[in-house]
Each structure stands twice: as structure tokens, then as C-alpha cells.
PDB file of N, CA and C in Angstrom:
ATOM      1  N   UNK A   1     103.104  87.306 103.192  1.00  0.00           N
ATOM      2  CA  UNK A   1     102.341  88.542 103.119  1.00  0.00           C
ATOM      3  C   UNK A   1     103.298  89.680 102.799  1.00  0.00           C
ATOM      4  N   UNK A   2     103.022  90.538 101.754  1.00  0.00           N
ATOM      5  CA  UNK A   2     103.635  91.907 101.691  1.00  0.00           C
ATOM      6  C   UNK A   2     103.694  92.731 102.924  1.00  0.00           C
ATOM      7  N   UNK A   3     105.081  93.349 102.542  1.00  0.00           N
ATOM      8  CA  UNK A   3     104.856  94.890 103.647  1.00  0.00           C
ATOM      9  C   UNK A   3     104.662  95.502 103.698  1.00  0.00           C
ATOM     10  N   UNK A   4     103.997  96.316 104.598  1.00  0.00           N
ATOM     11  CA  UNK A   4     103.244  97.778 104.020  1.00  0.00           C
ATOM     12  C   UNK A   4     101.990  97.705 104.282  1.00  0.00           C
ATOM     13  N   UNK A   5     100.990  96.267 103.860  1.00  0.00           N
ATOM     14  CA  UNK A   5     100.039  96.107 103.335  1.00  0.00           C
ATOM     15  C   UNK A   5      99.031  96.694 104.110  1.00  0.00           C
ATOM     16  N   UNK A   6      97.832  96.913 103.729  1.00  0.00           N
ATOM     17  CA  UNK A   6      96.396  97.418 104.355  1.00  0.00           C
ATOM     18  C   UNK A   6      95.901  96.248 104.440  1.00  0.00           C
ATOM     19  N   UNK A   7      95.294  96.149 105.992  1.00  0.00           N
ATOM     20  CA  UNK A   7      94.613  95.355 106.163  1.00  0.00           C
ATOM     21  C   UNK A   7      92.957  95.542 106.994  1.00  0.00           C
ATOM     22  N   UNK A   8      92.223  94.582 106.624  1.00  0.00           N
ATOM     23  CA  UNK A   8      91.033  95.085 106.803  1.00  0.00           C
ATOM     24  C   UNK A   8      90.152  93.904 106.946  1.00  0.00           C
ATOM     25  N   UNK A   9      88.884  94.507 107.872  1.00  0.00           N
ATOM     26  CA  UNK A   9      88.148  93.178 108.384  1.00  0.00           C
ATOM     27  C   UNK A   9      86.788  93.678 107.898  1.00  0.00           C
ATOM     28  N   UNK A  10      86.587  92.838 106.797  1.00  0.00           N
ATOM     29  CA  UNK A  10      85.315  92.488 105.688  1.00  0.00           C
ATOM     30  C   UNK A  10      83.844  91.914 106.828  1.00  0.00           C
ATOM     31  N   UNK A  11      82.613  92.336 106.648  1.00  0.00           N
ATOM     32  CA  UNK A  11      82.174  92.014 107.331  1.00  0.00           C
ATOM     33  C   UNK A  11      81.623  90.747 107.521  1.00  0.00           C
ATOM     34  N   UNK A  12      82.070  89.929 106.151  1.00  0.00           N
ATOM     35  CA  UNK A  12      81.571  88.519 105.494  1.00  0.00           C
ATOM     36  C   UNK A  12      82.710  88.390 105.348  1.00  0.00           C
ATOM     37  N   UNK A  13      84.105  88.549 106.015  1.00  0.00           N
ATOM     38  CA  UNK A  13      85.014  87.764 105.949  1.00  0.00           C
ATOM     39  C   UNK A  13      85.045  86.432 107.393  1.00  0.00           C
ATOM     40  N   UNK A  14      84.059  86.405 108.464  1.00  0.00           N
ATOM     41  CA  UNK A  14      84.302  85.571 109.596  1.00  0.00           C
ATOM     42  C   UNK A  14      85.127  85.733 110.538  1.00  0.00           C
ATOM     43  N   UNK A  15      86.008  86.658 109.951  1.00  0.00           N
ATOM     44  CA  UNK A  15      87.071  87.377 111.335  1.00  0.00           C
ATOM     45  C   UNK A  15      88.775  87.374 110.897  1.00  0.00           C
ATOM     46  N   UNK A  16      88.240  86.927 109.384  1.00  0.00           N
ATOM     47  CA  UNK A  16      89.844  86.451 108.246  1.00  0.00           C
ATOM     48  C   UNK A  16      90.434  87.655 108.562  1.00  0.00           C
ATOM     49  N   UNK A  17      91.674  88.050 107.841  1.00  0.00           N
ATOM     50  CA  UNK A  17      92.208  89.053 107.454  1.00  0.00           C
ATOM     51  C   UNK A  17      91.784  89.455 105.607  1.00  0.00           C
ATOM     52  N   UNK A  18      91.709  90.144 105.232  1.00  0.00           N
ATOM     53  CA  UNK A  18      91.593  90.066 103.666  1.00  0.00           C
ATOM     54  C   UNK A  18      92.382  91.469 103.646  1.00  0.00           C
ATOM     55  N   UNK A  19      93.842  91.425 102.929  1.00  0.00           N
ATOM     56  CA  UNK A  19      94.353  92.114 102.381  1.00  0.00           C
ATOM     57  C   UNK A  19      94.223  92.626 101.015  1.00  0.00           C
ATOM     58  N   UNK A  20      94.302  93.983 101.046  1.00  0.00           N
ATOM     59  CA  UNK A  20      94.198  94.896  99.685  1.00  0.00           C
ATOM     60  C   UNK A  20      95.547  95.562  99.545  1.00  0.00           C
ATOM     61  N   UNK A  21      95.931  95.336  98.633  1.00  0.00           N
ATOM     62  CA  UNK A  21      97.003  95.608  97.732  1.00  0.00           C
ATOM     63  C   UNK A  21      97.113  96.449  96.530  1.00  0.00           C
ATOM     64  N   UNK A  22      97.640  97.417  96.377  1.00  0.00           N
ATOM     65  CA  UNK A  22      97.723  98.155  94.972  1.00  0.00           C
ATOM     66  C   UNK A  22      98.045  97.101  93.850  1.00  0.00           C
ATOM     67  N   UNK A  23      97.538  97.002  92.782  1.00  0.00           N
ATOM     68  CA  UNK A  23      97.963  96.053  91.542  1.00  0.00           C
ATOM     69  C   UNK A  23      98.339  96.693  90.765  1.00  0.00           C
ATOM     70  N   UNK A  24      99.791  96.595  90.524  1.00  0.00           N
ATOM     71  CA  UNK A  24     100.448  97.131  89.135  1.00  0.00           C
ATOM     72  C   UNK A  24     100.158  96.514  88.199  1.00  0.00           C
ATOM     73  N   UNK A  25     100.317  96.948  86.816  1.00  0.00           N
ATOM     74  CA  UNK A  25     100.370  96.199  85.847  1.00  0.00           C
ATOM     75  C   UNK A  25     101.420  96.550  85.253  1.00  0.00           C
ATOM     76  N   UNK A  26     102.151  95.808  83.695  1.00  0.00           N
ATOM     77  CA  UNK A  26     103.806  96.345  83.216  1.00  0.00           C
ATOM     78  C   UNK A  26     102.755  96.972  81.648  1.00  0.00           C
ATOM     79  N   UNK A  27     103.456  98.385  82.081  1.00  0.00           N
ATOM     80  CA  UNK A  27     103.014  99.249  80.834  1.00  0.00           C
ATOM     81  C   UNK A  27     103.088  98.734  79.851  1.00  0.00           C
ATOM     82  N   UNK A  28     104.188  97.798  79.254  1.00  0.00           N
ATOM     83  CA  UNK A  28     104.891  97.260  78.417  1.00  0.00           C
ATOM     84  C   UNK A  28     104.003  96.135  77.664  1.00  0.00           C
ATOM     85  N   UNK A  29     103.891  94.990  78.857  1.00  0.00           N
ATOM     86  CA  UNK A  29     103.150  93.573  78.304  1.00  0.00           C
ATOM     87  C   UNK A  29     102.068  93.123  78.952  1.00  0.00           C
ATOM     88  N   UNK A  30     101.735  94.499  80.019  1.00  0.00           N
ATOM     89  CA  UNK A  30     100.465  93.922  80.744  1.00  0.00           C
ATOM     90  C   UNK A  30     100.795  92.804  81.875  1.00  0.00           C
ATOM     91  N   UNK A  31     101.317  92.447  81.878  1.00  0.00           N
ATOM     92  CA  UNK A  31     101.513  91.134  83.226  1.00  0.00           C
ATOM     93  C   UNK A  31     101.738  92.090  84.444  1.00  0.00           C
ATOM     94  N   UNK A  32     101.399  91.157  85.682  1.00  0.00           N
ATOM     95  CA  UNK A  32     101.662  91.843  86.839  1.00  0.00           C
ATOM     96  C   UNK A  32     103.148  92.600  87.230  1.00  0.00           C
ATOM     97  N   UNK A  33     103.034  93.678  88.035  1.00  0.00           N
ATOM     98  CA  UNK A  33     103.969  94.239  88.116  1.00  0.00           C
ATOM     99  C   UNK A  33     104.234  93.798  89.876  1.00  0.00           C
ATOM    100  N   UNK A  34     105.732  94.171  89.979  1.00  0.00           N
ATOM    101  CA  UNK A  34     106.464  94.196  91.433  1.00  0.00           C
ATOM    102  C   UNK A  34     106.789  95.622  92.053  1.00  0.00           C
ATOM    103  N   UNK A  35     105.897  95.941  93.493  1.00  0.00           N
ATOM    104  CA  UNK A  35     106.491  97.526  93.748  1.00  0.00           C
ATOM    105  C   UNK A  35     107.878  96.677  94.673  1.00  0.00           C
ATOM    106  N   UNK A  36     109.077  97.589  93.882  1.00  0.00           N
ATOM    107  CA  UNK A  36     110.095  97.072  94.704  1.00  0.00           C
ATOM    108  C   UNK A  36     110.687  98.359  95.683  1.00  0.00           C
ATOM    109  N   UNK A  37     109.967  99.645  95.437  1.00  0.00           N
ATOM    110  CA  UNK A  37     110.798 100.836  96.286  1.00  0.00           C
ATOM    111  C   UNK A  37     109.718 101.466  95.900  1.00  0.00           C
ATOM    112  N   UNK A  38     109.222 102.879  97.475  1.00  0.00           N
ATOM    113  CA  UNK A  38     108.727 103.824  96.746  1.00  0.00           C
ATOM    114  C   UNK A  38     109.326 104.796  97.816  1.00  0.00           C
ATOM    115  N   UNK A  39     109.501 105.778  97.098  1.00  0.00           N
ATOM    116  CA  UNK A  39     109.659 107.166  97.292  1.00  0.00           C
ATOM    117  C   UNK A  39     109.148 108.239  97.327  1.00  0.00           C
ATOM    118  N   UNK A  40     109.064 108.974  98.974  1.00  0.00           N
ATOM    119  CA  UNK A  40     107.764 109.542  99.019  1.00  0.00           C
ATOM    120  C   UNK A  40     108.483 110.941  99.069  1.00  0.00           C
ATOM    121  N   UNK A  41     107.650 111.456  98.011  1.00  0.00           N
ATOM    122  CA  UNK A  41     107.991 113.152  97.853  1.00  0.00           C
ATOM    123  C   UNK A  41     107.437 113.915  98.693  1.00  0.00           C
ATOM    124  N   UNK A  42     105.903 113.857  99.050  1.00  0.00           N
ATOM    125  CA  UNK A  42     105.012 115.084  99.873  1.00  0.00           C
ATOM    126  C   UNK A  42     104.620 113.853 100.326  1.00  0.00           C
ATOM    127  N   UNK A  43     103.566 114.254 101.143  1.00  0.00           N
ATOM    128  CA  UNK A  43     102.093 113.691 101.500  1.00  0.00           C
ATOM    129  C   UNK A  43     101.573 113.473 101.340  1.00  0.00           C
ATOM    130  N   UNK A  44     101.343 113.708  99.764  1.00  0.00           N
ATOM    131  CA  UNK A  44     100.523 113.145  98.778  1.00  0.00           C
ATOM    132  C   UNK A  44     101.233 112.738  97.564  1.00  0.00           C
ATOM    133  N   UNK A  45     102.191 112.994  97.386  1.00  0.00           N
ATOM    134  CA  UNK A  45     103.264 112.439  96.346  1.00  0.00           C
ATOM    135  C   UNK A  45     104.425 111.220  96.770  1.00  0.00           C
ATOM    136  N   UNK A  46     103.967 110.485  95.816  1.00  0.00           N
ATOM    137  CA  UNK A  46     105.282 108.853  95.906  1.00  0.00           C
ATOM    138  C   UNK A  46     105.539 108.884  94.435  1.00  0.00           C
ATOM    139  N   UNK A  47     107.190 108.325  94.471  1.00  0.00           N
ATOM    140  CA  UNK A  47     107.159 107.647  93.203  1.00  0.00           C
ATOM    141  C   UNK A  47     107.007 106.288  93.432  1.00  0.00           C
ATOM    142  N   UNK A  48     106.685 105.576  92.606  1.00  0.00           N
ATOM    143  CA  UNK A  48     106.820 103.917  93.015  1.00  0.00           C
ATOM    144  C   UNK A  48     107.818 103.203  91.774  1.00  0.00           C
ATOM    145  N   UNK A  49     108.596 102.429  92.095  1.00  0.00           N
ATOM    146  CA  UNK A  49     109.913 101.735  91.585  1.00  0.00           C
ATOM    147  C   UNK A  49     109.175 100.438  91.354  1.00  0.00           C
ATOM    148  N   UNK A  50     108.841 100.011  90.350  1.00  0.00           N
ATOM    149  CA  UNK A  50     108.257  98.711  89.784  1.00  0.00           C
ATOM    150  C   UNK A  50     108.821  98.013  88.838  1.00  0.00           C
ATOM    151  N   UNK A  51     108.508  96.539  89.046  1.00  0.00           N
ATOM    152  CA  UNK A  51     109.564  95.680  87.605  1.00  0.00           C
ATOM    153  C   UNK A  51     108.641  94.752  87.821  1.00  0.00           C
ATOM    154  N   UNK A  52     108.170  94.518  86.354  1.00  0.00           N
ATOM    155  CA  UNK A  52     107.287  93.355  85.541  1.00  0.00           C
ATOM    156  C   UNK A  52     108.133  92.079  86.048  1.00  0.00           C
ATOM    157  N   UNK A  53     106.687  91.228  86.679  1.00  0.00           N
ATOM    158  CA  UNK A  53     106.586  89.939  87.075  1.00  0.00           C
ATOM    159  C   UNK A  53     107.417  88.982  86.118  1.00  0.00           C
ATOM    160  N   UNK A  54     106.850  89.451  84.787  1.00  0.00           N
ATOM    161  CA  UNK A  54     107.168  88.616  84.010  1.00  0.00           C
ATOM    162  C   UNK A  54     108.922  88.218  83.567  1.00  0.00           C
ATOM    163  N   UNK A  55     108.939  87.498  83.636  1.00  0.00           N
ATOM    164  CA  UNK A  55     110.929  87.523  83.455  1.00  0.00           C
ATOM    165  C   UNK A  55     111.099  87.740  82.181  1.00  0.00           C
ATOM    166  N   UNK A  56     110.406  87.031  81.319  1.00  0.00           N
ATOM    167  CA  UNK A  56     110.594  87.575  79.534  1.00  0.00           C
ATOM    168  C   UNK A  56     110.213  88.654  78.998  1.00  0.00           C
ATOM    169  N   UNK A  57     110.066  89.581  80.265  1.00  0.00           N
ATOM    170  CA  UNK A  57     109.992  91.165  79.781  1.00  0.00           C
ATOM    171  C   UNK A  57     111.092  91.708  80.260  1.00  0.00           C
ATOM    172  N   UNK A  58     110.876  91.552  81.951  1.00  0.00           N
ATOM    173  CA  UNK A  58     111.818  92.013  82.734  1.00  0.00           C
ATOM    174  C   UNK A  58     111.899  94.041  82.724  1.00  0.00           C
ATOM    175  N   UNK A  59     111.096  94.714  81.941  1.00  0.00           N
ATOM    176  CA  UNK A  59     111.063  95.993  82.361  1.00  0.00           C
ATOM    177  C   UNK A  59     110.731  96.359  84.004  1.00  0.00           C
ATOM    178  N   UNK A  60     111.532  97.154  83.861  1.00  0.00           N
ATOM    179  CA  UNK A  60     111.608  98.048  85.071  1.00  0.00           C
ATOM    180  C   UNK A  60     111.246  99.457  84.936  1.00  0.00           C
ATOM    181  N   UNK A  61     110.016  99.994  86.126  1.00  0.00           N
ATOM    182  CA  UNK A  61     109.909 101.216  85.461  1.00  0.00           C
ATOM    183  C   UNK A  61     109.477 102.215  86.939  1.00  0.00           C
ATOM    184  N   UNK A  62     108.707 103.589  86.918  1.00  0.00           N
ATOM    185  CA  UNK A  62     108.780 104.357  87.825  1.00  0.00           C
ATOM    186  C   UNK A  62     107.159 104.457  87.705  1.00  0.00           C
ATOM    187  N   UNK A  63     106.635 104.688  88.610  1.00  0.00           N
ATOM    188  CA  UNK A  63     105.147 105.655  88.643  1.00  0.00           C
ATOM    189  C   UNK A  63     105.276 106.516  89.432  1.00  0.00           C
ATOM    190  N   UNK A  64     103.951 107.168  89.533  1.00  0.00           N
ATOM    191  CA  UNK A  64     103.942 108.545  90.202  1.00  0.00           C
ATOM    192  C   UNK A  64     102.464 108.296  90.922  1.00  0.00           C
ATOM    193  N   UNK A  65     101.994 107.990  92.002  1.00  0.00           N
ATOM    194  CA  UNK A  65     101.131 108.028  93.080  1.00  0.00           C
ATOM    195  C   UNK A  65     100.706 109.261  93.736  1.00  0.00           C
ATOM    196  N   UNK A  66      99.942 109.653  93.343  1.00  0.00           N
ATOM    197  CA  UNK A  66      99.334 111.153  93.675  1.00  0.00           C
ATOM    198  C   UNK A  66      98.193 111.104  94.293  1.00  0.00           C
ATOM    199  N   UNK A  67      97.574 111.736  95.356  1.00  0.00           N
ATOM    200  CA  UNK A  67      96.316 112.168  96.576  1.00  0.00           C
ATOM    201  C   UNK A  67      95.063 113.088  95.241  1.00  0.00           C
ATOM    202  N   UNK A  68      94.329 112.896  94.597  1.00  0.00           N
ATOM    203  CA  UNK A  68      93.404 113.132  94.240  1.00  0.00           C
ATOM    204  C   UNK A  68      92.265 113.882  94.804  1.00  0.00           C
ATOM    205  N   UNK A  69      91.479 113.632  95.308  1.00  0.00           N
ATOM    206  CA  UNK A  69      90.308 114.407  96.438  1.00  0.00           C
ATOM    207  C   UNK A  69      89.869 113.738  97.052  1.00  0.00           C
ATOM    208  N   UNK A  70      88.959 114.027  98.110  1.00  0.00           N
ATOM    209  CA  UNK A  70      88.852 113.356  99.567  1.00  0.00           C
ATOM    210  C   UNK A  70      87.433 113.188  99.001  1.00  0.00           C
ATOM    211  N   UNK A  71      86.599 111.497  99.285  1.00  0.00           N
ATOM    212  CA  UNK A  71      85.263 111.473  98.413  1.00  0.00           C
ATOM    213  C   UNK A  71      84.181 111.611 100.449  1.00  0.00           C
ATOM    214  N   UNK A  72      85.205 111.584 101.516  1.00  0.00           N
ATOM    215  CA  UNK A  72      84.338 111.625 102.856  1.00  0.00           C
ATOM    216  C   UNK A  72      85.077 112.175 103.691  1.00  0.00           C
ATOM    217  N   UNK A  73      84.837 113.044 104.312  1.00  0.00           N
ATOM    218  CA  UNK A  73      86.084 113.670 105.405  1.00  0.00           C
ATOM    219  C   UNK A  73      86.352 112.551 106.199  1.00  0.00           C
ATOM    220  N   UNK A  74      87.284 113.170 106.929  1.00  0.00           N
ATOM    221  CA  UNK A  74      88.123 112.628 107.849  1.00  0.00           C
ATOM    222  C   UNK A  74      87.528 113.266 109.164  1.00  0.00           C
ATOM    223  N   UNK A  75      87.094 112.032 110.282  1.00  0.00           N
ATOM    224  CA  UNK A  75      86.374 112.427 111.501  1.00  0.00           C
ATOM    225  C   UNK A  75      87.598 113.443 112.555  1.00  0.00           C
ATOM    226  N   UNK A  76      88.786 112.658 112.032  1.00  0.00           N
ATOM    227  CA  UNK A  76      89.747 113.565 112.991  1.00  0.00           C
ATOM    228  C   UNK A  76      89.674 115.303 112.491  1.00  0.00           C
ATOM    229  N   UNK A  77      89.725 115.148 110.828  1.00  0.00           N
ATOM    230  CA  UNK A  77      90.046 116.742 110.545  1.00  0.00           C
ATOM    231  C   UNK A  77      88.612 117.756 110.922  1.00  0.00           C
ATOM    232  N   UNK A  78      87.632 117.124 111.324  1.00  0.00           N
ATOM    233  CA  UNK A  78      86.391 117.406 112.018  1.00  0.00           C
ATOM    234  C   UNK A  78      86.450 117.978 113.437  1.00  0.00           C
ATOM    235  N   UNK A  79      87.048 117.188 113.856  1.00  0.00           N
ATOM    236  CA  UNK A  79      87.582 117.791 115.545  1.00  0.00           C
ATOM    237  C   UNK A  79      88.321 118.929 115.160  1.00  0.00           C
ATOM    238  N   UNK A  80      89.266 118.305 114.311  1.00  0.00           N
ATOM    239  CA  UNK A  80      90.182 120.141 114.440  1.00  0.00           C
ATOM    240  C   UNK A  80      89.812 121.272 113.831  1.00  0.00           C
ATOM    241  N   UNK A  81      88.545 120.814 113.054  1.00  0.00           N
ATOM    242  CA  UNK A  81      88.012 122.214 112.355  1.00  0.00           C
ATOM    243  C   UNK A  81      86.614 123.127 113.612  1.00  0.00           C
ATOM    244  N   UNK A  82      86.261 122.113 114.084  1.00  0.00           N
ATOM    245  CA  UNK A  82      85.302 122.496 115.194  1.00  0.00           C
ATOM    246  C   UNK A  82      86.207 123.410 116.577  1.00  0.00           C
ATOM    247  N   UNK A  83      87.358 123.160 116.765  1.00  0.00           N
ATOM    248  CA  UNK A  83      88.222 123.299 117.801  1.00  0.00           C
ATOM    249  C   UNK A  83      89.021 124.635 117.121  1.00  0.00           C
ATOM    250  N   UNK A  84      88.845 124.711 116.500  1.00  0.00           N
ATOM    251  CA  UNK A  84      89.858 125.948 115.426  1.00  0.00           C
ATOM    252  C   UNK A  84      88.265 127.226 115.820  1.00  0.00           C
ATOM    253  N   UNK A  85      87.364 126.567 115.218  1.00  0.00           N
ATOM    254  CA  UNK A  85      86.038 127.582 115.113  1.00  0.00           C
ATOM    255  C   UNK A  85      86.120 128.142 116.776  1.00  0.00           C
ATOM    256  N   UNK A  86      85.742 126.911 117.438  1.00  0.00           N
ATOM    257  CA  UNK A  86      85.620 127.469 119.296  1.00  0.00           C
ATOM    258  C   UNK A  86      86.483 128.480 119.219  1.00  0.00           C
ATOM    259  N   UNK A  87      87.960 128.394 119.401  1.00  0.00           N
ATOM    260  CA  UNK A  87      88.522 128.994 119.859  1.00  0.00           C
ATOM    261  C   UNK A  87      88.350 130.585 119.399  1.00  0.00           C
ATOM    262  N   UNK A  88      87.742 130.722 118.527  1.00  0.00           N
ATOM    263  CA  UNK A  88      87.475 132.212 117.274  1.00  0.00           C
ATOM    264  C   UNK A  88      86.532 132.332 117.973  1.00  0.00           C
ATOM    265  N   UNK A  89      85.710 132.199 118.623  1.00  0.00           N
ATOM    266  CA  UNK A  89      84.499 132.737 119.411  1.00  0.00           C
ATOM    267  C   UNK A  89      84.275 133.464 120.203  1.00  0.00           C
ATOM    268  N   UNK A  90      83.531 134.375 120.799  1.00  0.00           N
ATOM    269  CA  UNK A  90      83.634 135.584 121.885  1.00  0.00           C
ATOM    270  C   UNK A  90      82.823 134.501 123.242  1.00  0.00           C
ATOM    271  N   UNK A  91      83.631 135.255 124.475  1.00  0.00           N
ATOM    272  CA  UNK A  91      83.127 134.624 125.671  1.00  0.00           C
ATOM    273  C   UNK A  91      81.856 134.647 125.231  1.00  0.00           C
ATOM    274  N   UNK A  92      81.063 135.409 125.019  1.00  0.00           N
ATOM    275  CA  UNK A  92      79.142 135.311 124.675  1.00  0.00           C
ATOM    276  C   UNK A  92      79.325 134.755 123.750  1.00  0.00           C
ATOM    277  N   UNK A  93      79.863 134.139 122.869  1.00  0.00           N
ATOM    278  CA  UNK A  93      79.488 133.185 121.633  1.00  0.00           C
ATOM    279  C   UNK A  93      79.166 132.206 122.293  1.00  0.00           C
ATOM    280  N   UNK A  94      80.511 131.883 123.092  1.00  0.00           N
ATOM    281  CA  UNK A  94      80.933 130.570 123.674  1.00  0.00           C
ATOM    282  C   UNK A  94      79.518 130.057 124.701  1.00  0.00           C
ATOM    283  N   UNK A  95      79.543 130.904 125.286  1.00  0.00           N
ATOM    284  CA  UNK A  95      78.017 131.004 126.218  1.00  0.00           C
ATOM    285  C   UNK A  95      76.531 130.520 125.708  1.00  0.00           C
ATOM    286  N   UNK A  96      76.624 131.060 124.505  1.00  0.00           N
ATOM    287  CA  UNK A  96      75.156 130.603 123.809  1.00  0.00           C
ATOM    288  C   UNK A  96      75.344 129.464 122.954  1.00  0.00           C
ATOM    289  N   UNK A  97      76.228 129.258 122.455  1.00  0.00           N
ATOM    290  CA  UNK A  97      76.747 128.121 122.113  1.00  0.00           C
ATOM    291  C   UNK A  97      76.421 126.880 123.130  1.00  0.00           C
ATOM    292  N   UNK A  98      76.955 127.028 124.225  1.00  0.00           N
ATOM    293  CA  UNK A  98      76.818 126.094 125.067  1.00  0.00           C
ATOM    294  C   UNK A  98      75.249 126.060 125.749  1.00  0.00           C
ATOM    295  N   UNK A  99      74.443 127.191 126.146  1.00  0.00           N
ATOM    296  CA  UNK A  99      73.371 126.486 126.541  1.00  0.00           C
ATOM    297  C   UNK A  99      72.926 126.315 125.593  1.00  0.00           C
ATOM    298  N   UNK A 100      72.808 126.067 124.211  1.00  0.00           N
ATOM    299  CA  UNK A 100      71.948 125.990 122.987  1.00  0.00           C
ATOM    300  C   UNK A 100      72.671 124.475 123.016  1.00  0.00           C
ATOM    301  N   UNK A 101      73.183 123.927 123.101  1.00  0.00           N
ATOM    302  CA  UNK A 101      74.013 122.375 123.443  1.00  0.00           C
ATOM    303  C   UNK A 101      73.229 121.400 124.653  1.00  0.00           C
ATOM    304  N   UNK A 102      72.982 122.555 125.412  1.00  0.00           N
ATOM    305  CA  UNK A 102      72.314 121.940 126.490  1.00  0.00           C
ATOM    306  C   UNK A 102      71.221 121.726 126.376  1.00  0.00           C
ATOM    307  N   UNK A 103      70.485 122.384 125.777  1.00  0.00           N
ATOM    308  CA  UNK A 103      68.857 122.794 125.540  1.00  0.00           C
ATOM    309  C   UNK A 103      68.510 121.343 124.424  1.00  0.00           C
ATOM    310  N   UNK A 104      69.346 121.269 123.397  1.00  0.00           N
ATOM    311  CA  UNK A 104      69.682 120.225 122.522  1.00  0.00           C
ATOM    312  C   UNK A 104      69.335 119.222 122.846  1.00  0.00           C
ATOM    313  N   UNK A 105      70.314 119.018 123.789  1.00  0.00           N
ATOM    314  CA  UNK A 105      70.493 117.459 124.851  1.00  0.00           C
ATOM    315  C   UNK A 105      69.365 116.636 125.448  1.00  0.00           C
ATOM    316  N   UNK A 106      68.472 118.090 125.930  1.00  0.00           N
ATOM    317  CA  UNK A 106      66.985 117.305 126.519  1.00  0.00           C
ATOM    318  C   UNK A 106      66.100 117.105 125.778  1.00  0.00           C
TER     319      UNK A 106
END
């Protein structure tokens, strides 16, 4: 098994593991590629260090792995945006806020 890898439990997998893997391909000849190094610039920036599977190519080359847009938030960045808002609130915000929570509830 690779390192690094993502792993994940399919709900029609029976309880397997089924790993997902980034698939390179070689710019060059198309055959599978090898990530042998990556290098992470930001948080959203890697380069990735790759060399074609193939031995009768044998190129070696660089990519660039970049963060695109978010297609579903993130439940954590949810808490901290709700927790950011509270705290901006006036004691009477906070107040009606909360029995309007309560009132909710029943």
C-alpha cells in the first residue's frame, strides 16, 4: 500500500478498505506516472515530483496541485463561523437568541 494514502469505507465495500489514490499520467507517453516527492508550498499549494512508470520513457517531471473551491462546507468551519457570530452579539442579542432556541426545541 502507498503512503499518504486516503482511505475510505465504501458502503458496498463489506467493511474492505478501498483506497483512492491520485493517478498521474506521463505528459510525455501517457503511461502511468510515480509521485516520488511532494512539496508543499501553502495550504493549498504542492508541487508534486513525478517519473513515468514506464522505463522506456523514463521522464521525470514536476506538477503543481492547487485547492480550487470548496463544492460543501466544512462542518468544523461551521462551528467557527457560528462561534465568531455569538461572540459579536449584545447581552440582549444573546438573550433572545437563546429563548428563541428554546421555544424551537418544543
Amino acid at each position: 500500500m502507498r503512503k499518504n494514502s486516503l482511505k475510505s469505507r465504501h458502503p458496498k465495500s463489506f467493511g474492505a478498505w478501498k483506497v483512492r489514490v491520485l493517478k498521474i499520467e506521463c505528459p510525455d507517453c501517457g503511461s502511468k506516472a510515480i509521485i516520488k516527492k511532494t512539496n508543499r508550498k501553502h495550504r493549498e499549494i504542492a508541487d508534486i515530483y513525478c517519473a513515468c512508470a514506464d522505463v522506456e520513457c523514463g521522464h521525470t517531471f514536476v506538477m503543481n496541485l492547487t485547492f480550487s473551491h470548496t463544492l460543501s462546507p466544512s462542518a468544523k468551519s461551521g462551528d467557527a463561523m457560528l462561534q465568531q457570530l455569538i461572540s459579536k452579539l449584545s447581552p440582549q442579542q444573546k438573550q433572545m437568541t437563546l429563548d428563541l432556541l428554546k421555544t424551537a426545541s418544543n
